[in-house]
C-alpha atoms as a PDB file:
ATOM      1  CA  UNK A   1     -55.155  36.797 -37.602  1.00  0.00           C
ATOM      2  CA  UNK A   2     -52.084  35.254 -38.675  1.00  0.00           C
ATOM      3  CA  UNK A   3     -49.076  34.980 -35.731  1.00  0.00           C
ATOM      4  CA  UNK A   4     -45.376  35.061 -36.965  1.00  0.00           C
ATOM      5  CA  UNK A   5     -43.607  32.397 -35.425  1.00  0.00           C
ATOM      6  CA  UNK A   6     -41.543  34.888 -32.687  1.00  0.00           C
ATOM      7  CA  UNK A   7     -45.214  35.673 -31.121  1.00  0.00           C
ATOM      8  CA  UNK A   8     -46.316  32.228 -31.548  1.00  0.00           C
ATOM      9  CA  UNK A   9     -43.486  31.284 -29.482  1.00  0.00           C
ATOM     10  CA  UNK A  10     -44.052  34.280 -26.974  1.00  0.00           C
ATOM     11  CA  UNK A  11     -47.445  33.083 -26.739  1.00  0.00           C
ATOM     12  CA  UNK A  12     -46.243  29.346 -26.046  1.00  0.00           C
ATOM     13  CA  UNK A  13     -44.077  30.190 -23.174  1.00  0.00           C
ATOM     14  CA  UNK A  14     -46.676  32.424 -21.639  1.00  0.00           C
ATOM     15  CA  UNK A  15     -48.898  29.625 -21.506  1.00  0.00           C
ATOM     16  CA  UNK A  16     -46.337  27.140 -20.162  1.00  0.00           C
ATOM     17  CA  UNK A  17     -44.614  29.263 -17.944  1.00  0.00           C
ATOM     18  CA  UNK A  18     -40.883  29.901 -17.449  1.00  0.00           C
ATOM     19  CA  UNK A  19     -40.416  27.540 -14.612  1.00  0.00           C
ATOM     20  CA  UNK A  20     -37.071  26.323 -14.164  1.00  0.00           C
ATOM     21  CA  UNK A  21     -37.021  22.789 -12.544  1.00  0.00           C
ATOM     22  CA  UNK A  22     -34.417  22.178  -9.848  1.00  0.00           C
ATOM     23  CA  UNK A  23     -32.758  18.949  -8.293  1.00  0.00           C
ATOM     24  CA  UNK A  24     -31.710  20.407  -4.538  1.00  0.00           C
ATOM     25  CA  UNK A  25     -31.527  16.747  -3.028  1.00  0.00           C
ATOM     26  CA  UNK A  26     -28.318  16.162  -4.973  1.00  0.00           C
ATOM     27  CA  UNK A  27     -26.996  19.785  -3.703  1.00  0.00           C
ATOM     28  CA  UNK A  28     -27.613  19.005   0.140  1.00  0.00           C
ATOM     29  CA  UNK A  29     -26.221  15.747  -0.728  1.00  0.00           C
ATOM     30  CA  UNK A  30     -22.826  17.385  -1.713  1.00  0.00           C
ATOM     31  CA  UNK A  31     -23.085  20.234   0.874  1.00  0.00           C
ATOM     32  CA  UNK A  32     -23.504  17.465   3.644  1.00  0.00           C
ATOM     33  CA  UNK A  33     -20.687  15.213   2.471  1.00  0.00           C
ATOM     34  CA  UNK A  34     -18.007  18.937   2.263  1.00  0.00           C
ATOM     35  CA  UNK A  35     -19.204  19.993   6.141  1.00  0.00           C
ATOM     36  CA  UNK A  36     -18.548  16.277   7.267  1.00  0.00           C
ATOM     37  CA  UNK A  37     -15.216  16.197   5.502  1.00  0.00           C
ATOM     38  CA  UNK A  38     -14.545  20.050   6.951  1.00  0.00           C
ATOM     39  CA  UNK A  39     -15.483  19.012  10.331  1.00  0.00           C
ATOM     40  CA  UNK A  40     -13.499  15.815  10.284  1.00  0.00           C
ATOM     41  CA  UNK A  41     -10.099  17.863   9.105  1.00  0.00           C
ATOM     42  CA  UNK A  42     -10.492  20.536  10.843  1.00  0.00           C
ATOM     43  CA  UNK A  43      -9.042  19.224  14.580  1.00  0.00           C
ATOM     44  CA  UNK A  44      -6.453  21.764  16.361  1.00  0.00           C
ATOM     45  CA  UNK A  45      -4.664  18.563  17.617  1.00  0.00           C
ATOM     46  CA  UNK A  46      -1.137  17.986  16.177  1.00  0.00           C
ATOM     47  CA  UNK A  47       0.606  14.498  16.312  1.00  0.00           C
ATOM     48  CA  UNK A  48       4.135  13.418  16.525  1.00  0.00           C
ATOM     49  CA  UNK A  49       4.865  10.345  14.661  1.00  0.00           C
ATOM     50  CA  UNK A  50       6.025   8.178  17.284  1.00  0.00           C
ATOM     51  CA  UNK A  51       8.325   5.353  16.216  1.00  0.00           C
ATOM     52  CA  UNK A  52       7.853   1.689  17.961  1.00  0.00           C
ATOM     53  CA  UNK A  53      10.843   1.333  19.334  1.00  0.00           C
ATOM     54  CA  UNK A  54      10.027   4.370  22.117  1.00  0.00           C
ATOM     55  CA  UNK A  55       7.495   3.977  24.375  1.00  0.00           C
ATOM     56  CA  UNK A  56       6.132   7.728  25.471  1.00  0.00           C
ATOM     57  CA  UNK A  57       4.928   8.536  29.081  1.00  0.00           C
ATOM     58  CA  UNK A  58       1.401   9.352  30.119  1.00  0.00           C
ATOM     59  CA  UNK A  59       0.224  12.498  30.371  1.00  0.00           C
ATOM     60  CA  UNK A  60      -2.843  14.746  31.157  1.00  0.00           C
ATOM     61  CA  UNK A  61      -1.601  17.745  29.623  1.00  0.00           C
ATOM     62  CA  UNK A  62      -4.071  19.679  27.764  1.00  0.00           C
ATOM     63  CA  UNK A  63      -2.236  21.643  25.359  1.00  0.00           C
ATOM     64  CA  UNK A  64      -1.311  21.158  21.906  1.00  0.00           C
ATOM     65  CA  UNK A  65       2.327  20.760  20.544  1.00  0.00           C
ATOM     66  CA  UNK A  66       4.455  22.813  18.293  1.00  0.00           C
ATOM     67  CA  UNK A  67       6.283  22.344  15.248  1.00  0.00           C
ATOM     68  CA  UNK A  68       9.833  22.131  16.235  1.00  0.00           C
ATOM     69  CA  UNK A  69      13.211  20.230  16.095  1.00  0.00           C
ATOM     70  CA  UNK A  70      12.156  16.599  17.601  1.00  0.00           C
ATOM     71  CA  UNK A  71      15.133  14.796  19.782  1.00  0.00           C
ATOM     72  CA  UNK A  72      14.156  10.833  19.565  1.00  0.00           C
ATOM     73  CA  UNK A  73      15.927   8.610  22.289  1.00  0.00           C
ATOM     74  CA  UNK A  74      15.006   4.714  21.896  1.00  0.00           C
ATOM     75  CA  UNK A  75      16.996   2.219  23.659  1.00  0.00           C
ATOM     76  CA  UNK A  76      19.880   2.048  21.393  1.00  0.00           C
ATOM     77  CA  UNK A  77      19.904   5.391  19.460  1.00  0.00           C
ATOM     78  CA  UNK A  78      19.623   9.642  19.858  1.00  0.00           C
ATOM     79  CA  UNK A  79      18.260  10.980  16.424  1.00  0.00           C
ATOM     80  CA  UNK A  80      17.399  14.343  15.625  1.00  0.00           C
ATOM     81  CA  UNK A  81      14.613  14.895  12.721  1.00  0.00           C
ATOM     82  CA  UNK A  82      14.971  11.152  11.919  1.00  0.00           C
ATOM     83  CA  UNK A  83      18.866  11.345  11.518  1.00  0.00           C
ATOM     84  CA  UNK A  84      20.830   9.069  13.919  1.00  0.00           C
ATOM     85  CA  UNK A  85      23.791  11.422  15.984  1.00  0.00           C
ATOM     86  CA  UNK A  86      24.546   9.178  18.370  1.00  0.00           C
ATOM     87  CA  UNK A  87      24.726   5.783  20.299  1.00  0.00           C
ATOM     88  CA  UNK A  88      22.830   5.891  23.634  1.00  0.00           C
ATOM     89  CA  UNK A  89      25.644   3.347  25.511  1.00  0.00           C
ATOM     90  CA  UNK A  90      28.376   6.039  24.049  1.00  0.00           C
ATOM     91  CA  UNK A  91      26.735   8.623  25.673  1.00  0.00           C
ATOM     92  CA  UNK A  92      25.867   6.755  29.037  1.00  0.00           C
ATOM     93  CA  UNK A  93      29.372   5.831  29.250  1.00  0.00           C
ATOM     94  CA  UNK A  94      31.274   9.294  28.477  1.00  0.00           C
ATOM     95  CA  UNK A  95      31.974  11.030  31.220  1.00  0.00           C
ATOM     96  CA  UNK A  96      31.106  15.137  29.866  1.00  0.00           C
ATOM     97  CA  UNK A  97      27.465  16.476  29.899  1.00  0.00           C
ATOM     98  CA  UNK A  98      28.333  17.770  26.452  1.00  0.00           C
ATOM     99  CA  UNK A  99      27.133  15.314  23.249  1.00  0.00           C
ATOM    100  CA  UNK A 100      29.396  16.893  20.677  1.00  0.00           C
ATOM    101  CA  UNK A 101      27.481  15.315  17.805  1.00  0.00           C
ATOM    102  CA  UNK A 102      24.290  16.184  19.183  1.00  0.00           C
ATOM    103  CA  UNK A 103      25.750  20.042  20.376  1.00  0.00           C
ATOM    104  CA  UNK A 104      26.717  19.986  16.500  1.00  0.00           C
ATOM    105  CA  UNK A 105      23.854  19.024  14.720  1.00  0.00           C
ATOM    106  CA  UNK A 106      21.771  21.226  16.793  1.00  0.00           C
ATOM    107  CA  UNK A 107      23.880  24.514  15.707  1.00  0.00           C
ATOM    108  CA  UNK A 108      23.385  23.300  11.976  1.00  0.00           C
ATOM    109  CA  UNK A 109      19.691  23.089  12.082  1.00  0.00           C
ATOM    110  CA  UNK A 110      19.891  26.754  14.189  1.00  0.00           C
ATOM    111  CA  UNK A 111      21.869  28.213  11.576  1.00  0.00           C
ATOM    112  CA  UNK A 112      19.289  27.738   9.021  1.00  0.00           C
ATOM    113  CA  UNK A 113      18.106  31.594   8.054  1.00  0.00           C
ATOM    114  CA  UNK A 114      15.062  32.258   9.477  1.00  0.00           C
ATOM    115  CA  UNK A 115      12.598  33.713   7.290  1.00  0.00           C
ATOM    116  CA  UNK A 116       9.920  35.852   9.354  1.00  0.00           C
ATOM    117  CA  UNK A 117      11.009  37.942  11.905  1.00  0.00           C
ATOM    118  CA  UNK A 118       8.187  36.767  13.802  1.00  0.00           C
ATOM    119  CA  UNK A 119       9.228  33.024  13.997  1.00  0.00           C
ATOM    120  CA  UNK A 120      12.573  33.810  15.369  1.00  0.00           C
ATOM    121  CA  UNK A 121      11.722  32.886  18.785  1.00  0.00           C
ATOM    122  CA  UNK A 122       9.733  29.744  17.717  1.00  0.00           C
ATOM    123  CA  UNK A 123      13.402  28.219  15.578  1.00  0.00           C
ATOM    124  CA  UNK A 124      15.101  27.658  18.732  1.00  0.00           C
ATOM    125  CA  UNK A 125      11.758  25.145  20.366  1.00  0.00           C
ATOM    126  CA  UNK A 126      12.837  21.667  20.278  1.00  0.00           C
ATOM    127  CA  UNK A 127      10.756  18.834  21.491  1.00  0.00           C
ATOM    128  CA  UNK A 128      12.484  15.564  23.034  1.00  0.00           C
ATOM    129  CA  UNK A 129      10.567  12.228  22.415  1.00  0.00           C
ATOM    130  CA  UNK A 130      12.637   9.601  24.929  1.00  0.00           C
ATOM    131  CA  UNK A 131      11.454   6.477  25.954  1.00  0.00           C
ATOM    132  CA  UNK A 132       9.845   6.396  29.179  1.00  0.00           C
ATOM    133  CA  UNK A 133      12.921   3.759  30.410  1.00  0.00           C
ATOM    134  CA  UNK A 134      15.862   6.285  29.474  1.00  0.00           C
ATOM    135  CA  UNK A 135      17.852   6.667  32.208  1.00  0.00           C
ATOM    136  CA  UNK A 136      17.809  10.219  33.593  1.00  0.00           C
ATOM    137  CA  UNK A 137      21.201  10.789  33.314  1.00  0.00           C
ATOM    138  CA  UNK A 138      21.296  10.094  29.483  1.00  0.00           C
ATOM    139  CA  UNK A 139      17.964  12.719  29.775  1.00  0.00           C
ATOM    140  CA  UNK A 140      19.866  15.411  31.499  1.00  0.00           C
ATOM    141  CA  UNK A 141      22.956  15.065  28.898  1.00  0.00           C
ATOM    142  CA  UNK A 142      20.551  15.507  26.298  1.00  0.00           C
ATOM    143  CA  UNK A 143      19.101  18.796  27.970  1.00  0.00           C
ATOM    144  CA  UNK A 144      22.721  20.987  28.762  1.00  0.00           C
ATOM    145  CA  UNK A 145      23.018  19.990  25.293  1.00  0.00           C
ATOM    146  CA  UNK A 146      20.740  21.559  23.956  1.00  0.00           C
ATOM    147  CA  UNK A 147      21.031  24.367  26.474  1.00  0.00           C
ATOM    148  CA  UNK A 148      24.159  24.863  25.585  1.00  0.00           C
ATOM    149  CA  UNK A 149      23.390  25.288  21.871  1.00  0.00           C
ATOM    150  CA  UNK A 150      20.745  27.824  22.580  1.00  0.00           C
ATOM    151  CA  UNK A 151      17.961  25.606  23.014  1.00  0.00           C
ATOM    152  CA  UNK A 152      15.993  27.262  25.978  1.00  0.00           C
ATOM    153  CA  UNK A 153      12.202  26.213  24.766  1.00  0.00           C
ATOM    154  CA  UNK A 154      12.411  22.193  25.545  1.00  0.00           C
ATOM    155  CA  UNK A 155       8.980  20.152  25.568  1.00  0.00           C
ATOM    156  CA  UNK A 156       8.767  16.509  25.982  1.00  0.00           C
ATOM    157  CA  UNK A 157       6.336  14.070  23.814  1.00  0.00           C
ATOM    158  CA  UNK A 158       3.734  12.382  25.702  1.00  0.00           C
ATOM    159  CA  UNK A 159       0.623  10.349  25.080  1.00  0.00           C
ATOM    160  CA  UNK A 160      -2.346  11.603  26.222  1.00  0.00           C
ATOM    161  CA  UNK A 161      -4.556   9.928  29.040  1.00  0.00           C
ATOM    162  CA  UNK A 162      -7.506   9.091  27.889  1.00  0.00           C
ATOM    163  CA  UNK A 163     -10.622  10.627  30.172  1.00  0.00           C
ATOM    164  CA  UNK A 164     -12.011   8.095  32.195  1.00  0.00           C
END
């Protein structure tokens, strides 16, 4: 009995089996290293860069900050976003509450069109990252401010205490 070469071949995997060989060290491998990168990216916590030149306060505080318009106050300078408004001994040494550069600025970044109705309430939040030796004078300036440009959310930047 003579076998054409199709059934010969038939015949050949029948005896060998269609077993399919399968490396799944190198999968868990790759599945191990994607959850540790997951779980290493995947913290709630959001940082503010903090320059050097302001030291931030202490704080137990357990809840996390929002994105919003950051105020920084070192020794010498006010910025807003990273853009320098004013001169801290300017503003010590003017009599008004008002900073008129700062007052300005602020209205500027509120005019900007919000997009989502949603996050209207969250575009007037702005966070105020002082030095912990600002005077509170200088601090209180800075807050009618921004009250007075419609400001109303204000949170201030502070390290966290490490448990003990």
């Amino acid at each position: 009995m003579t076998l054409t070469p199709r059934q010969r071949r038939a015949e050949r995997r029948a005896r060998h089996g269609n077993a399919v060989d399968m490396n799944l060290v190198s999968l868990i491998d790759v599945f191990t290293i994607l959850i540790f990168f997951l779980l290493s990216n995947s913290g709630g916590v959001e940082t503010l860069a903090s320059p050097k030149s302001v030291k931030l306060p202490m704080s137990e505080a357990q809840t996390s900050p929002h994105e919003t318009v950051v105020i920084t106050v070192n020794a010498t300078d006010i910025l807003v976003d990273g853009r320098k408004i004013a001169s801290v001994a300017d503003v010590i040494d003017s009599k008004e509450d008002l900073i008129a550069p700062l007052k300005a600025d602020l209205d500027t970044v509120a005019s900007h069109e919000v997009i989502r109705q949603e996050n209207a309430a969250q575009a007037r939040r702005l966070t105020i990252m002082g030095d912990k030796d600002i005077p509170y004078r200088l601090l209180r300036k800075i807050m009618a401010t921004s009250a007075s440009a419609n400001y109303a959310d204000v949170s201030f930047a502070v390290r966290q205490r490490s448990a003990s």
